[in-house]
Protein backbone atom coordinates (compact mmCIF):
# COMPACT_ATOMS: atom_id res chain seq x y z
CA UNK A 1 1.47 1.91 9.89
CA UNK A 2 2.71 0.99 13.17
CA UNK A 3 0.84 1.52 16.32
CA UNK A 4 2.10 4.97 17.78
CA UNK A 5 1.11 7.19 20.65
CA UNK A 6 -1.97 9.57 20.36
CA UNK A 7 0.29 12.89 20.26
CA UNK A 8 1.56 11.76 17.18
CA UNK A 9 -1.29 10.76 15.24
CA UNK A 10 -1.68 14.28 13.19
CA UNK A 11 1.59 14.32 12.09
CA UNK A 12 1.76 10.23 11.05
CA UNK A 13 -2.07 10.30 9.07
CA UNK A 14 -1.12 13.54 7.34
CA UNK A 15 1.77 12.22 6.12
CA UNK A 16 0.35 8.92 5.27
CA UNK A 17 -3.14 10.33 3.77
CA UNK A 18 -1.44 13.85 2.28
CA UNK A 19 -2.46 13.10 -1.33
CA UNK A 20 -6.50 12.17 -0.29
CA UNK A 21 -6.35 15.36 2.18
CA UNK A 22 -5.02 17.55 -0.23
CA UNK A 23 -6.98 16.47 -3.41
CA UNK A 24 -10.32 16.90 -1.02
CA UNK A 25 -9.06 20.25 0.26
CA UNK A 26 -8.46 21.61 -3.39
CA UNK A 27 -12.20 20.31 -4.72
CA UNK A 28 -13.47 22.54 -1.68
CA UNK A 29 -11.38 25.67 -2.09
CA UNK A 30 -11.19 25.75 -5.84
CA UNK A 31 -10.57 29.31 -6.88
CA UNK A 32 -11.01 29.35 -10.66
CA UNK A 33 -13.46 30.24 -13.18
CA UNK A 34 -11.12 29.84 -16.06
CA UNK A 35 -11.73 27.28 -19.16
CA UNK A 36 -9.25 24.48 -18.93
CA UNK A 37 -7.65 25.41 -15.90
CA UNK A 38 -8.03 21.90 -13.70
CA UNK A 39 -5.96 19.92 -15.44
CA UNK A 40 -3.62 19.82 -12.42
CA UNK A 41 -6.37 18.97 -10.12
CA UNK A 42 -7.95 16.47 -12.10
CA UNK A 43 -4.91 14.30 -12.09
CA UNK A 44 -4.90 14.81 -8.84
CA UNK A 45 -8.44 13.38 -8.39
CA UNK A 46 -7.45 10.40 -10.63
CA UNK A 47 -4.61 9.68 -9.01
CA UNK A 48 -5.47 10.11 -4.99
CA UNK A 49 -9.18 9.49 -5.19
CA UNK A 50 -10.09 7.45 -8.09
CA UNK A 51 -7.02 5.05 -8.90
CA UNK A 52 -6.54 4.23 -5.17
CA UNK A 53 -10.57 2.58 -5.03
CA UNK A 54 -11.37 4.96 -2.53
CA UNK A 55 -14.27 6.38 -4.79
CA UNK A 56 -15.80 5.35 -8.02
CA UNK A 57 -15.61 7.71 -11.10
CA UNK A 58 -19.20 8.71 -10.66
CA UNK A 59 -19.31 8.69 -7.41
CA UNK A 60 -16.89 11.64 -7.40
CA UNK A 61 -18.96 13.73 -10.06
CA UNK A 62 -21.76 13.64 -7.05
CA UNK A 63 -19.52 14.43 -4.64
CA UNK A 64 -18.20 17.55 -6.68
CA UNK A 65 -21.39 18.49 -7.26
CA UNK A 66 -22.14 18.93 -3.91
CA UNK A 67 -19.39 21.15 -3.08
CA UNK A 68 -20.16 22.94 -6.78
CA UNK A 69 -23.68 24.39 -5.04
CA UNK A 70 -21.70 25.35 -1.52
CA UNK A 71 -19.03 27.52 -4.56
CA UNK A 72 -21.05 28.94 -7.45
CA UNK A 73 -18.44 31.10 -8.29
CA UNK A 74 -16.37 28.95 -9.52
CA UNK A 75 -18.89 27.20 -11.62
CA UNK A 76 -16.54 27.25 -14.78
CA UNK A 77 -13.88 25.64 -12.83
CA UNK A 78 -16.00 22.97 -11.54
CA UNK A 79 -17.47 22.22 -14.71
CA UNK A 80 -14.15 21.80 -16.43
CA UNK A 81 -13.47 19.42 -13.92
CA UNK A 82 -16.24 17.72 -14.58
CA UNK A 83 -16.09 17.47 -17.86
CA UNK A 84 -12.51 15.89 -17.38
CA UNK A 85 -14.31 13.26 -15.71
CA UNK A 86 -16.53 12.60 -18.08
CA UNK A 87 -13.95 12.57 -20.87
CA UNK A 88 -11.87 10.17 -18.96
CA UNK A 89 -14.76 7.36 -18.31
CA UNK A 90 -16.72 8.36 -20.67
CA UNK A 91 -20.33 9.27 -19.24
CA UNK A 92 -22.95 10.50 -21.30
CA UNK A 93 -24.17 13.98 -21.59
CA UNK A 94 -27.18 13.22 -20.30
CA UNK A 95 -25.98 12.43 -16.98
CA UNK A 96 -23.49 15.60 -16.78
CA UNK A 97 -26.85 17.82 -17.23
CA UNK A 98 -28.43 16.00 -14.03
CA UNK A 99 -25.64 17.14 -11.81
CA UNK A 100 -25.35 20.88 -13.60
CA UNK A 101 -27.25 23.18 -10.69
CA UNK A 102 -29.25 26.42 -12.02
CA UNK A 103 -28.18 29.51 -11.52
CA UNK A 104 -30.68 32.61 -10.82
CA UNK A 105 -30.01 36.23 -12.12
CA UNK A 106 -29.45 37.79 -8.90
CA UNK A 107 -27.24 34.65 -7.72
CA UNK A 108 -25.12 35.68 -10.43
CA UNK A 109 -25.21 39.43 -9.78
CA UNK A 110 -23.54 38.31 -5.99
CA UNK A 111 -21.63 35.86 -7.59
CA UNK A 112 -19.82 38.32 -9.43
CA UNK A 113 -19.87 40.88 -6.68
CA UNK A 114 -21.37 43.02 -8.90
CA UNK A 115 -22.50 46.29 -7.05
CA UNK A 116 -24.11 48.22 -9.85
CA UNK A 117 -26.34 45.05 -11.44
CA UNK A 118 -26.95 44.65 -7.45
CA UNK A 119 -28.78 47.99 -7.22
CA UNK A 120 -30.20 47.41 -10.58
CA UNK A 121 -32.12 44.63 -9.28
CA UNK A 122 -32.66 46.07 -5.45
CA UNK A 123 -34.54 49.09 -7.62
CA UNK A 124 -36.61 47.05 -9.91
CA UNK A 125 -36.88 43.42 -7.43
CA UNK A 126 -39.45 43.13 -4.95
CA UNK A 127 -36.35 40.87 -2.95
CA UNK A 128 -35.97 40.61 0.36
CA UNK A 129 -32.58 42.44 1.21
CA UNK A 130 -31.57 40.00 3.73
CA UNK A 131 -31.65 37.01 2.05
CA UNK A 132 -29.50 39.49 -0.28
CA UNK A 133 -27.20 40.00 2.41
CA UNK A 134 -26.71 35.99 3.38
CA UNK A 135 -26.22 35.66 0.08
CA UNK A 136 -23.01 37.91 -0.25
CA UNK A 137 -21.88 36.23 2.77
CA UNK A 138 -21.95 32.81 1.11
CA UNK A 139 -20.66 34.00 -1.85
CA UNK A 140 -17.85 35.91 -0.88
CA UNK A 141 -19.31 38.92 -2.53
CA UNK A 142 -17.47 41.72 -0.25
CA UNK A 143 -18.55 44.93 -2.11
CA UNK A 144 -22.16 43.94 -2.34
CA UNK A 145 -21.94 43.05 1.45
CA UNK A 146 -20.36 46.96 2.20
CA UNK A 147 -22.93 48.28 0.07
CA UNK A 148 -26.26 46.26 1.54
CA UNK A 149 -25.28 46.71 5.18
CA UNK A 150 -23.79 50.08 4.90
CA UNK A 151 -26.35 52.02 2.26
CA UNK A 152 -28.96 49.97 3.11
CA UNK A 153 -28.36 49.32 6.81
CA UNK A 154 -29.14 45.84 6.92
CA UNK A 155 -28.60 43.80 10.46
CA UNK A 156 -25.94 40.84 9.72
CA UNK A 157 -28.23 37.61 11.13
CA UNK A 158 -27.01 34.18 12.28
CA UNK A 159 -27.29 32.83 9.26
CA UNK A 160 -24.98 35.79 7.52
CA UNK A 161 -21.99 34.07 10.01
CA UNK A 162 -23.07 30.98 8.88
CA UNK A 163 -22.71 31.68 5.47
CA UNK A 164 -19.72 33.59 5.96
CA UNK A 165 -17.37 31.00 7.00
CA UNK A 166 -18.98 28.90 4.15
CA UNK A 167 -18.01 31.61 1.57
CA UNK A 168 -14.78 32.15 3.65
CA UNK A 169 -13.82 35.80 3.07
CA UNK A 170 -12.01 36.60 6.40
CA UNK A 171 -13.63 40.35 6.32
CA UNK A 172 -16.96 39.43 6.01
CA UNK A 173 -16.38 36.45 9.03
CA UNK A 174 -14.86 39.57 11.12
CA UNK A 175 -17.64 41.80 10.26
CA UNK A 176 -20.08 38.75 11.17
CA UNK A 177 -18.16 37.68 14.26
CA UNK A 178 -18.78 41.42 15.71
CA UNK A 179 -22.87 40.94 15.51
CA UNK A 180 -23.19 37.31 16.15
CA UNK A 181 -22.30 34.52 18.30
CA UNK A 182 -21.47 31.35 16.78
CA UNK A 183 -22.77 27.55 17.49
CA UNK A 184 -23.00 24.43 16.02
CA UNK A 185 -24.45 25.22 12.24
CA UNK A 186 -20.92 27.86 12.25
CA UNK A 187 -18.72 25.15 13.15
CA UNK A 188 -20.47 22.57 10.20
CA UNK A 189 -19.87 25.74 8.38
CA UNK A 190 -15.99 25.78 8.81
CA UNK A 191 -15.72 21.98 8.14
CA UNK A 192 -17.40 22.40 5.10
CA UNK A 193 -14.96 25.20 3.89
CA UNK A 194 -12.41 22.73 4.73
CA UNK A 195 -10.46 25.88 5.85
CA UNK A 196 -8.44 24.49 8.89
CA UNK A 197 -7.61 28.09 10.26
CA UNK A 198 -11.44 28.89 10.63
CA UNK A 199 -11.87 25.45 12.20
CA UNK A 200 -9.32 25.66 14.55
CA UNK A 201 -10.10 29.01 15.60
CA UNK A 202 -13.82 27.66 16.63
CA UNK A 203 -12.69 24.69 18.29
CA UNK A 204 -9.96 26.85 20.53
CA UNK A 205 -12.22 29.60 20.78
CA UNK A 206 -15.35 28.03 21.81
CA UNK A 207 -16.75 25.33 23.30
CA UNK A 208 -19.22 24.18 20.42
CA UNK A 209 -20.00 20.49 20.06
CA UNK A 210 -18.33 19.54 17.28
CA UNK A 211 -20.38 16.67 15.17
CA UNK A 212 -18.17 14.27 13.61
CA UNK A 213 -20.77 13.60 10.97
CA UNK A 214 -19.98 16.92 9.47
CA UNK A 215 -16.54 16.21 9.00
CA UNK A 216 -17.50 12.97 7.02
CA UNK A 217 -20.09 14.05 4.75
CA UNK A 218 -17.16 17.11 3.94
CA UNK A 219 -15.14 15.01 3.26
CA UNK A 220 -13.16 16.97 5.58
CA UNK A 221 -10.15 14.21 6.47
CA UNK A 222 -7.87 17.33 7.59
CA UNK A 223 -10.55 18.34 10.21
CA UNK A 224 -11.02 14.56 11.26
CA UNK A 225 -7.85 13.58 11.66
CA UNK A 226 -7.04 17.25 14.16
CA UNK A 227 -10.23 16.50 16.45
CA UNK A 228 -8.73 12.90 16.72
CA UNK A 229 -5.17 14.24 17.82
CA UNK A 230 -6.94 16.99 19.97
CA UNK A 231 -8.90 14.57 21.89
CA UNK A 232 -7.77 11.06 21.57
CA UNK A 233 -11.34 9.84 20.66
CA UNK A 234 -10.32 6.73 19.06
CA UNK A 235 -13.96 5.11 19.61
CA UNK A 236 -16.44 7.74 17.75
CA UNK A 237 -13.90 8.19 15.02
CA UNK A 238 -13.17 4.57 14.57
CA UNK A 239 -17.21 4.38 14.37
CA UNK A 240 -17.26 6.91 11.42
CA UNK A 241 -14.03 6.10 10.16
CA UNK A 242 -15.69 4.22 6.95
CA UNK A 243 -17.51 7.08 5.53
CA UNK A 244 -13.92 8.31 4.36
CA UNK A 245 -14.04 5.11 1.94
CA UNK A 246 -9.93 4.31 3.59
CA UNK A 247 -9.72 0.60 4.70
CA UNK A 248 -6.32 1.71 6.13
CA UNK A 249 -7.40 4.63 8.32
CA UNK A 250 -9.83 2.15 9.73
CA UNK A 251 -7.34 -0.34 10.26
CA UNK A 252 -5.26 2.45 11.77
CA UNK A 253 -7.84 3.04 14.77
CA UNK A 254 -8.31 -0.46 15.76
CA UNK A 255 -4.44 -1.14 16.03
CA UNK A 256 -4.24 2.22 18.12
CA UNK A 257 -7.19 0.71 20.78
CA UNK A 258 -10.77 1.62 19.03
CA UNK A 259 -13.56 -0.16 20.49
CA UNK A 260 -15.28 -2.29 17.90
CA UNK A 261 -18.44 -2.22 19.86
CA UNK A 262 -19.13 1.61 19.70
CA UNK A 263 -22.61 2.61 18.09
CA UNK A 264 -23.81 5.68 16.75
CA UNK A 265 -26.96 7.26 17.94
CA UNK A 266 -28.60 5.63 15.08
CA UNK A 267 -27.89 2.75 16.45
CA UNK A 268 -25.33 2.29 13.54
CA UNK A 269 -21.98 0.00 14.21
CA UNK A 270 -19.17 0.36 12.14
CA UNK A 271 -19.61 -2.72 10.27
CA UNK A 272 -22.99 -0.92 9.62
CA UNK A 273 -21.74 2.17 8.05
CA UNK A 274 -18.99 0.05 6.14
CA UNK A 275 -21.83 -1.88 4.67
CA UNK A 276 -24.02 0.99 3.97
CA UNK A 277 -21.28 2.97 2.07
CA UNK A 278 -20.64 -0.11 0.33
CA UNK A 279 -17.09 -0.51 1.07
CA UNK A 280 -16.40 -4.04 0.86
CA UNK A 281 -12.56 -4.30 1.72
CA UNK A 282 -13.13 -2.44 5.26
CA UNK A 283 -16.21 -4.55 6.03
CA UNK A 284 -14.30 -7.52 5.36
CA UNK A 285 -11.40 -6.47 7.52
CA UNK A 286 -13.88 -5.88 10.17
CA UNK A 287 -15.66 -9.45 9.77
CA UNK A 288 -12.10 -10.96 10.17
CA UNK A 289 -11.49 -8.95 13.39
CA UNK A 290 -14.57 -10.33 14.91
CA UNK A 291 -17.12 -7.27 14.90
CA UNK A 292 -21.33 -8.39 15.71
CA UNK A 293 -23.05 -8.52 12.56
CA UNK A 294 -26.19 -7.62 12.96
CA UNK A 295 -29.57 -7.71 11.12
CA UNK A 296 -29.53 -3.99 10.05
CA UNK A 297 -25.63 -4.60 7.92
CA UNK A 298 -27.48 -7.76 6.16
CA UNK A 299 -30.64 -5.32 5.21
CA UNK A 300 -28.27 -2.71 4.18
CA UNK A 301 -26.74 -4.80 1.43
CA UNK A 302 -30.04 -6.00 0.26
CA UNK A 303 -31.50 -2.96 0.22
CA UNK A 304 -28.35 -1.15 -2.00
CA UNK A 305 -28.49 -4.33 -4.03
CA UNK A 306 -24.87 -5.02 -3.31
CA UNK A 307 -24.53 -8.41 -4.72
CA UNK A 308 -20.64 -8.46 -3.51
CA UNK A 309 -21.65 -7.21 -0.24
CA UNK A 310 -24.60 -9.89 0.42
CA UNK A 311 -22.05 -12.45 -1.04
CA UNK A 312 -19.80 -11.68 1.85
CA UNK A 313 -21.92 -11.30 4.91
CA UNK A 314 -24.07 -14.55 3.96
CA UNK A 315 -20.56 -16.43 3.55
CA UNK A 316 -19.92 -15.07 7.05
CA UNK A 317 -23.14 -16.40 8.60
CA UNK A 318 -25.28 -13.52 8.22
CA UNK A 319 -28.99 -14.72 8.90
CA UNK A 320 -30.94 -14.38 5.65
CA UNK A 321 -34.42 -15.04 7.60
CA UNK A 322 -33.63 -12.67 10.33
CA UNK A 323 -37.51 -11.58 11.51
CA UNK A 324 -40.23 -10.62 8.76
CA UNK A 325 -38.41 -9.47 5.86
CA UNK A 326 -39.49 -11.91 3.42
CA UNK A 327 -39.23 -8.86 0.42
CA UNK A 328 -35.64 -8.50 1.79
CA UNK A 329 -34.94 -12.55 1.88
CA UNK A 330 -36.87 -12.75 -2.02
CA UNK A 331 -34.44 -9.43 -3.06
CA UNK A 332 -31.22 -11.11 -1.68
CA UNK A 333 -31.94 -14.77 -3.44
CA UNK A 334 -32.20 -12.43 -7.28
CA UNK A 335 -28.83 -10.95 -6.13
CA UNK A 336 -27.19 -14.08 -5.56
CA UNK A 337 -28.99 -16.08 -7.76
C-alpha cells in the first residue's frame, strides 16, 4: 500500500485487512450452538487466517480455545469448528481433548439462562450468589441476572461490568453502567468482545488508558487499527504490530513514519516481539531495514528452538557468545547443527 495520510488509515487497513478482521471478529462473536453450523466460518478461517501464513493450523485451535472459555455458550459451535480443523489437518484426538475446557453444573444452568435449574441449585448449593451474579453477566444470562438481583437483591460489583461487556448483552452493560464506574479491566473487557460499539463508546466516553497489549492478545485488529486512526500513534503500534502475525501491516507503519527504535516497557523492540512470535518474514523485513539486534531476539530464538529463526539472525551477525549463556550457545549449535 502506498504511504497515505493518518486520517485515512481506518478506511485503507480495513479495506486491505477486511477478510483477517472479519474472520477474527466472527471467532469472537460466534452465536451458535448448532451441530454443523460453521462451515461458513471455517472456510473463512482457512482461507483469511490459515492459507495466507498468518497462523499455523494448530496455532489457531489455541487461539479458539481461548476465546471458547471467554463464550461457553456456544460450546457446540466452537467445537464444530474445531473439529473442522482437525478434519482438515488431521490432528489426533488426543490433542482435541487437551484444548476441550470443563464445564460445571451451575456454569451450565447460567449458560442456558435457565431460571428454574438456577433456583434449584440457589436452594440446595451452599454458592455464593455473587459469583452467581458475575457469572450471568459473563454469560449473557439476562433472566437469571433479573431474577438474582431483583429476588435476591444482590449489589452488581465491578467485576459484574466487567463481565458484562465480556458477555455483551447491552441490558445487562446498562444495568451495570448505572452501579459502576468503569476503568481499565472494562475497556480489556470490550476489546476482548471485539464489539467495536462498546469499545468506542469507552474510548469517547472516558478517559481510560487504553493498553495496546489487549488489543493484540484479542486479536482485536478492528480495535487496533481505530486507536491508530484516533491518535496517530504510529510508534507503539508499529512496536506491537507483529503480534498480529501481518508482515504487511508492519511494513505499512514504517512506510507511514514508525520509529524503529521504540521499546516496550519490557524492554522489548519490535524485532524482539517478531522473533518471539516466531514470525520470520517480518523479522527479516526488519533486519533488511536496519533495526538493532540485540542479545534478548538471539535468546528468543534459542530458547523457542526456532531453527529458521537462529538461521537468520546468526546469518545477520547476531553474536552467538553474547555474555554467559553457554546453555543458550550449546542449544543453538543442536539447532543448526
Amino acid at each position: 500500500m502506498k504511504l497515505i495520510q493518518a486520517k485515512d488509515h481506518y478506511s485503507a487497513l480495513m479495506k486491505e485487512y477486511k477478510g483477517y478482521i472479519d474472520t477474527w471478529d466472527a471467532i469472537y462473536k460466534l452465536d451458535s450452538n448448532q451441530t454443523n453450523s460453521t462451515e461458513e466460518l471455517f472456510k473463512d478461517v482457512k482461507k483469511n487466517l490459515i492459507d495466507t501464513g498468518y497462523f499455523a493450523a494448530e496455532e489457531m485451535i489455541r487461539l479458539i480455545t481461548d476465546a471458547w472459555k471467554k463464550n461457553l455458550h456456544y460450546s457446540q459451535g466452537y467445537i464444530d469448528l474445531m473439529e473442522r480443523i482437525f478434519k482438515e489437518y488431521n490432528f489426533t484426538d488426543d490433542l482435541y481433548k487437551k484444548f476441550v475446557p470443563i464445564i460445571l453444573s451451575y456454569e451450565e444452568i447460567i449458560i442456558n439462562d435457565d431460571v428454574e435449574g438456577l433456583l434449584n441449585f440457589i436452594n440446595n448449593e451452599a454458592y455464593d450468589l455473587t459469583k452467581l451474579l458475575e457469572l450471568c453477566c459473563l454469560r449473557g444470562a439476562i433472566n437469571c441476572f433479573k431474577l438474582l438481583k431483583d429476588d435476591f437483591n444482590m449489589e452488581i460489583t465491578k467485576k459484574c461490568l466487567d463481565n458484562s461487556f465480556k458477555g455483551g448483552n447491552q441490558y445487562i452493560i446498562n444495568e451495570c453502567l448505572k452501579e459502576q464506574n468503569p476503568d481499565k479491566e472494562t475497556m480489556e473487557a470490550a476489546i476482548q468482545s471485539h464489539n467495536i460499539d462498546n469499545f468506542k463508546k469507552l474510548f469517547f466516553e472516558t478517559n481510560i488508558q487504553i493498553r495496546i497489549k489487549c488489543m493484540v492478545k484479542y486479536k482485536n485488529l478492528h480495535a487496533f487499527i481505530y486507536y491508530l486512526n484516533r491518535t496517530n500513534d504510529l510508534d507503539t503500534c508499529f512496536l506491537f504490530s507483529p503480534y498480529f502475525n501481518i508482515p504487511s501491516f508492519c511494513e505499512y507503519l514504517y512506510a507511514n513514519g514508525a520509529n524503529m527504535s521504540s521499546m516496550s516497557t519490557d524492554g522489548d523492540s519490535t524485532l524482539d516481539i517478531a522473533v518471539l512470535t516466531n514470525h520470520t518474514e517480518t523479522a527479516s523485513f526488519l533486519i533488511s531495514k536496519g533495526i538493532e539486534m540485540d542479545e534478548k531476539a538471539f535468546y528468543y530464538a534459542v530458547s523457542s528452538n526456532s531453527t529458521v529463526m537462529v538461521e537468520l539472525l546468526v546469518s545477520h551477525g547476531a553474536d552467538v557468545n553474547f555474555r554467559e549463556k553457554k546453555i543458550l550457545v550449546f542449544q543453538c549449535f543442536i539447532l543448526l547443527a
